[in-house]
Protein backbone atom coordinates (compact mmCIF):
# COMPACT_ATOMS: atom_id res chain seq x y z
CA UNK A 1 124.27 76.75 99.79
CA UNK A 2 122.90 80.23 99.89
CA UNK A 3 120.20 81.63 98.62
CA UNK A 4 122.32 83.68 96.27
CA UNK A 5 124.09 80.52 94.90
CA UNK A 6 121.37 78.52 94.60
CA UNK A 7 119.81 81.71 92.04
CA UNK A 8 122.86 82.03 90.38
CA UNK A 9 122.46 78.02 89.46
CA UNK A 10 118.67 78.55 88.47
CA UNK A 11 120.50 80.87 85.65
CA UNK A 12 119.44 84.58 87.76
CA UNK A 13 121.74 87.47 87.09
CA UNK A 14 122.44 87.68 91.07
CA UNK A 15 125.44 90.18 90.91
CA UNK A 16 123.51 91.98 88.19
CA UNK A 17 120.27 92.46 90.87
CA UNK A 18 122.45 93.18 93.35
CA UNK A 19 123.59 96.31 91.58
CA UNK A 20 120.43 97.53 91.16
CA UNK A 21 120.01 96.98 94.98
CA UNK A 22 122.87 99.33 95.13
CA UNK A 23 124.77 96.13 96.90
CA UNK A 24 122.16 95.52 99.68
CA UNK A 25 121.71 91.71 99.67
CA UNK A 26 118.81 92.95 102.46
CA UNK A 27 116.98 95.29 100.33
CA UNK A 28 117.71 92.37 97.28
CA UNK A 29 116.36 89.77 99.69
CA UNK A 30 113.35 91.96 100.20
CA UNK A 31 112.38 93.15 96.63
CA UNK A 32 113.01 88.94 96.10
CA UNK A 33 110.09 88.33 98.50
CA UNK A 34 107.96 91.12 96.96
CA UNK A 35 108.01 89.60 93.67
CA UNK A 36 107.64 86.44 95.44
CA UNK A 37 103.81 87.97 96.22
CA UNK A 38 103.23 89.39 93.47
CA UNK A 39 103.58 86.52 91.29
CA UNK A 40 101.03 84.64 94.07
CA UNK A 41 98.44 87.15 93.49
CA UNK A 42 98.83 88.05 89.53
CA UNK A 43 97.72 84.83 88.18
CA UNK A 44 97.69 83.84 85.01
CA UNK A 45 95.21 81.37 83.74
CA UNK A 46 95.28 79.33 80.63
CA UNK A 47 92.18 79.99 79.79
CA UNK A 48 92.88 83.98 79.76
CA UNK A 49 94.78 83.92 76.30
CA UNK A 50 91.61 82.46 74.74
CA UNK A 51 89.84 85.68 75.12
CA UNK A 52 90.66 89.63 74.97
CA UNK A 53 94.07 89.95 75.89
CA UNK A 54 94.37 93.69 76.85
CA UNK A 55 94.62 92.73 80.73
CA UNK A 56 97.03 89.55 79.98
CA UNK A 57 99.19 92.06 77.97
CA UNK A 58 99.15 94.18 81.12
CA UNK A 59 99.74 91.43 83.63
CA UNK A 60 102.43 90.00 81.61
CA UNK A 61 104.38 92.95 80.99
CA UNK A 62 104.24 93.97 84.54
CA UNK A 63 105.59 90.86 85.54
CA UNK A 64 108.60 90.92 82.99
CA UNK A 65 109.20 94.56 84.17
CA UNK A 66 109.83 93.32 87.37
CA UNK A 67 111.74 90.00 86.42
CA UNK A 68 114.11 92.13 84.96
CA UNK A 69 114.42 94.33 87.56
CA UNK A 70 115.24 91.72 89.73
CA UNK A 71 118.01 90.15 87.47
CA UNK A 72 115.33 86.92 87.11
CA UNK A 73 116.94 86.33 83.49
CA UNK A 74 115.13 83.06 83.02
CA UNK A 75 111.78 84.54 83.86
CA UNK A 76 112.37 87.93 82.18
CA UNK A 77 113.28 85.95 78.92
CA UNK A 78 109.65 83.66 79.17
CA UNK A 79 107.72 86.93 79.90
CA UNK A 80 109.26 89.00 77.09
CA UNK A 81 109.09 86.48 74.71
CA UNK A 82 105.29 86.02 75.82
CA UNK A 83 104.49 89.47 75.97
CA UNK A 84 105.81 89.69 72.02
CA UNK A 85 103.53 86.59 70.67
CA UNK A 86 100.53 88.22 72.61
CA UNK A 87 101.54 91.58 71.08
CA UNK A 88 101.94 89.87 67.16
CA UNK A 89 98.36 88.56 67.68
CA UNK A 90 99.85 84.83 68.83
CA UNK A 91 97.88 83.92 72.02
CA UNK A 92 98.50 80.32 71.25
CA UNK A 93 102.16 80.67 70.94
CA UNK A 94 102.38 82.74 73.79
CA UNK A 95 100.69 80.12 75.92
CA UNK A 96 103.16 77.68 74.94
CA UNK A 97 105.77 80.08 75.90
CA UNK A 98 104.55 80.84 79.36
CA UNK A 99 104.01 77.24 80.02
CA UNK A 100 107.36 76.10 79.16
CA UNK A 101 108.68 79.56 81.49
CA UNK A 102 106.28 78.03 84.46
CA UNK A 103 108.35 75.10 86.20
CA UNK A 104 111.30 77.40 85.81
CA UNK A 105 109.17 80.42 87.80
CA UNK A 106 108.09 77.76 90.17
CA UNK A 107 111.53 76.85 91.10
CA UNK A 108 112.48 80.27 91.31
CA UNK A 109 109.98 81.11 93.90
CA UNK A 110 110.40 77.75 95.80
CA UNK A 111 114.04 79.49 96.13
CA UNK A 112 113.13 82.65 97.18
CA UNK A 113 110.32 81.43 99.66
CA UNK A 114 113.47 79.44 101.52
CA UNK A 115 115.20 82.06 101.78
CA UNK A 116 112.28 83.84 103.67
CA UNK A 117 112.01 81.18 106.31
């Protein structure tokens, strides 16, 4: 199974991304393994919607900008619908939000790290 395929049964928007990639599974491949490393080295920590959540807002909606660039429709939808809770003053919603949209990031990344071996 391809790379491709196996996104397209984790629920991404594939053909959508690739149109955005102006049809270049390479440069789609690519922009996949940038996110990849971005997600690695934005964390986000529990702990961080406990306290002032000006750089969480930041991180967050960077990260659904970029989901949705990407055609990541699973992702995009957990990020956006975190980023809203934060914004309406709901840390503790959001949390539950982005923890439920974790295992689904986590596969999504375990799929695009394959597909960079």
């Amino acid at each position: 199974m391809s790379v491709f395929e196996e996104l397209k049964g984790l629920g991404v928007d594939v053909d959508g991304g690739l149109e955005r990639a102006m049809g270049d599974r390479s440069l789609y491949t690519m922009m996949l393994g940038m996110f990849a490393d971005t997600v690695r080295t934005t964390t986000i920590a529990p702990e961080e919607f406990d306290g002032g959540l000006e750089p969480l807002i930041e991180k967050v909606h960077m990260l659904k900008g970029t989901a949705g660039n990407l055609s990541l429709t699973p992702i995009f939808n957990g990020y956006n619908r975190t980023l809203e809770l934060l914004r309406e003053g709901q840390p503790g919603k959001a949390r539950a939000e982005f923890e439920a949209m974790r295992p689904v990031q986590e596969k999504l990344m375990d799929c695009i790290k394959k597909s960079a071996l």
